[in-house]
C-alpha atoms as a PDB file:
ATOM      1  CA  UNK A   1      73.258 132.312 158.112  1.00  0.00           C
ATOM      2  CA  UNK A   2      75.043 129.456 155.587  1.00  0.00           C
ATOM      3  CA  UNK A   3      76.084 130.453 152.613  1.00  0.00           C
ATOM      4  CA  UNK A   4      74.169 127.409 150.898  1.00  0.00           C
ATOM      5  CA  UNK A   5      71.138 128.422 153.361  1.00  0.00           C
ATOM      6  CA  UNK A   6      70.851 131.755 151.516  1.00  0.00           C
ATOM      7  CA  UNK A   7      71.135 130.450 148.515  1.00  0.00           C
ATOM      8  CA  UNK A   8      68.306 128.202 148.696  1.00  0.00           C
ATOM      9  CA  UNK A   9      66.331 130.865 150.179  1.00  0.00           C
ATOM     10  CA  UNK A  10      66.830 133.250 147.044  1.00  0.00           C
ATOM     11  CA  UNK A  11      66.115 130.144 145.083  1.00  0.00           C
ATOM     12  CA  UNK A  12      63.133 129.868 146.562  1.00  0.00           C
ATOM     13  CA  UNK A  13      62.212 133.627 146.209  1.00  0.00           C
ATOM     14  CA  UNK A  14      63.367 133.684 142.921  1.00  0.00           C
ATOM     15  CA  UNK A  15      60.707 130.235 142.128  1.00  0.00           C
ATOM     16  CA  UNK A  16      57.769 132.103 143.758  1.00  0.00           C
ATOM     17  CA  UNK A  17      57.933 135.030 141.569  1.00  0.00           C
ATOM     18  CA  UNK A  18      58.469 133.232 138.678  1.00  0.00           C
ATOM     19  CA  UNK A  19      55.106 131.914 139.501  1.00  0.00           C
ATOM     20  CA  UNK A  20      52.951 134.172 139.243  1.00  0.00           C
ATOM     21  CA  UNK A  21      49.571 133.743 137.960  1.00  0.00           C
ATOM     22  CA  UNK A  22      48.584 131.368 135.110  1.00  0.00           C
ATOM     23  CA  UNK A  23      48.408 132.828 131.824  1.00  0.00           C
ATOM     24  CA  UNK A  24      44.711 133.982 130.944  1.00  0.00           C
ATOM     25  CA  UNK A  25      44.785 134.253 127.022  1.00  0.00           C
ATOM     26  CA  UNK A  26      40.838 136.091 127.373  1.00  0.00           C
ATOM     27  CA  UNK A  27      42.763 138.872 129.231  1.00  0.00           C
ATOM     28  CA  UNK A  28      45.858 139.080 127.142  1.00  0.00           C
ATOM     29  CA  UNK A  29      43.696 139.694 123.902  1.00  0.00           C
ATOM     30  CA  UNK A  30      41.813 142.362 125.675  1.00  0.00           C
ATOM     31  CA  UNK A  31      45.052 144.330 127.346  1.00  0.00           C
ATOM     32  CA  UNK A  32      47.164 143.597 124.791  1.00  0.00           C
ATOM     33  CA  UNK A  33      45.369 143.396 121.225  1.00  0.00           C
ATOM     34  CA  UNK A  34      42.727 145.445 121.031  1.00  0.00           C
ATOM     35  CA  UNK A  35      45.276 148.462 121.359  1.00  0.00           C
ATOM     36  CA  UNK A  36      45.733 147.858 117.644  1.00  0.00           C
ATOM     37  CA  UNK A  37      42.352 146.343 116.473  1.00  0.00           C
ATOM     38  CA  UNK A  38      39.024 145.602 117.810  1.00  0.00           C
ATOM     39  CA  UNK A  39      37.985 141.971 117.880  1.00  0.00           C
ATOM     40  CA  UNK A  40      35.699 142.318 114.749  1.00  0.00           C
ATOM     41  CA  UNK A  41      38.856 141.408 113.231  1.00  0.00           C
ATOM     42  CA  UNK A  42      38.536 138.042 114.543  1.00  0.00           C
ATOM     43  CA  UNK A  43      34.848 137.735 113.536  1.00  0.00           C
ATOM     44  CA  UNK A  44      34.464 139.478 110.296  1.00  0.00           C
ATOM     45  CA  UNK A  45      33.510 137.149 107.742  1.00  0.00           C
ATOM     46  CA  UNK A  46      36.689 138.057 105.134  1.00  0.00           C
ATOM     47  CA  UNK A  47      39.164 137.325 107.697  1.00  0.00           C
ATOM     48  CA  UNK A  48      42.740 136.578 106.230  1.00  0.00           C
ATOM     49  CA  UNK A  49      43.404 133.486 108.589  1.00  0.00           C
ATOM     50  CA  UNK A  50      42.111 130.466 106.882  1.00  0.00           C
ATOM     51  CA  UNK A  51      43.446 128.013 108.762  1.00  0.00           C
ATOM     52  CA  UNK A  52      45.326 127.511 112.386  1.00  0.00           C
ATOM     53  CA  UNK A  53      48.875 127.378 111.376  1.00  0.00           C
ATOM     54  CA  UNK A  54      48.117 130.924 109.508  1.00  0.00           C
ATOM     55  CA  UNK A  55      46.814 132.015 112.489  1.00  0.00           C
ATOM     56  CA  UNK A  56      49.981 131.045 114.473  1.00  0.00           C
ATOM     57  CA  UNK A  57      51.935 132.380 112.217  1.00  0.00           C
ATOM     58  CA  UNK A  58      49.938 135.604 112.447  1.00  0.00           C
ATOM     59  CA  UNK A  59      49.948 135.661 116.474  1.00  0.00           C
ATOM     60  CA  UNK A  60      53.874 134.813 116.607  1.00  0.00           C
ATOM     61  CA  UNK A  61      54.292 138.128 114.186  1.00  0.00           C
ATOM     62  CA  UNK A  62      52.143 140.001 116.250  1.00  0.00           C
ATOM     63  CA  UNK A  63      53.966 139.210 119.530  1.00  0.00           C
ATOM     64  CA  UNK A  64      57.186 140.084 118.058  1.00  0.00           C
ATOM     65  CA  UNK A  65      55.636 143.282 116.931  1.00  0.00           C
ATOM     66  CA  UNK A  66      54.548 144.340 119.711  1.00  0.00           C
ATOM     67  CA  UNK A  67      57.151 143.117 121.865  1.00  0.00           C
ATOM     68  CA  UNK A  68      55.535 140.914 124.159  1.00  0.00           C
ATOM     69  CA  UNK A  69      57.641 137.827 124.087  1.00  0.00           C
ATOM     70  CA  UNK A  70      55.387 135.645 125.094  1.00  0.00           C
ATOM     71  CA  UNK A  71      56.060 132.095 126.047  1.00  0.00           C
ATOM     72  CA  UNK A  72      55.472 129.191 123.700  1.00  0.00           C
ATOM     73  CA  UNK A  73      53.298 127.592 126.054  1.00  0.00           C
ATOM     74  CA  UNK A  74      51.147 131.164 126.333  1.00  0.00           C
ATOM     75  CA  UNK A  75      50.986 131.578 122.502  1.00  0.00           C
ATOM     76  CA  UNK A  76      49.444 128.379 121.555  1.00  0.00           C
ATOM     77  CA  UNK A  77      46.776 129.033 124.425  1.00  0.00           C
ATOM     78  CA  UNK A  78      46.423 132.185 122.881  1.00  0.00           C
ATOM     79  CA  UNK A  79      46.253 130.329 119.517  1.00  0.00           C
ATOM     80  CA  UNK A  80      43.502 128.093 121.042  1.00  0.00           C
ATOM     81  CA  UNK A  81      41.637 130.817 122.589  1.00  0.00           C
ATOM     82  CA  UNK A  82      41.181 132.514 119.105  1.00  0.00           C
ATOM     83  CA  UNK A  83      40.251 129.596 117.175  1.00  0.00           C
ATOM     84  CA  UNK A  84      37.570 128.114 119.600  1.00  0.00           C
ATOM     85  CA  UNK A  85      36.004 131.854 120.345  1.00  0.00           C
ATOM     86  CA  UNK A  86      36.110 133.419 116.447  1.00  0.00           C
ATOM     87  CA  UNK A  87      37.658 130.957 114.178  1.00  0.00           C
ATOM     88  CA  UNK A  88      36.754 127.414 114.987  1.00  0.00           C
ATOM     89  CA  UNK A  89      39.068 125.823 112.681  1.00  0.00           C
ATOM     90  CA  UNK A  90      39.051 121.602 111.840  1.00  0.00           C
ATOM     91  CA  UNK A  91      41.411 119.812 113.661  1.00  0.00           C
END
């Protein structure tokens, strides 16, 4: 086989596993989050987060806590997720 031939095979190897699924943020919060709290944090009525760039804020620390590195694109569905299931801040 070509040189260049194997390279665009392990290109296109390397693309397909990138893939992968699409993010589910429904999932994430339930693998990922509850390991720490339940989600009555997210519905009690003192919650800290009073608006959506607090709660953000508040996801971004959490990732970085717990080491998850997730994507910018993943957070803010994350960040959506949240606010339209417990928070349902105005736009």
């Amino acid at each position: 086989m070509k040189p260049i031939a194997i390279l665009a095979l392990l290109w296109s190897l390397a693309a397909a596993a990138t893939a992968g699924e699409a993010f589910d943020p429904a999932a994430f919060l339930a693998a990922k989050c509850t390991g720490c709290h339940s989600d009555e944090v997210y519905s009690r009525p003192d919650h800290r987060m009073q608006n959506r760039r607090q709660l953000e804020a508040q996801v971004r620390r959490c990732d970085a806590n717990v080491g998850t590195r997730l994507f910018d694109d993943d957070l803010q569905a994350l960040v959506d997720y949240l606010d339209r299931t417990y928070y349902h801040f105005p736009r």
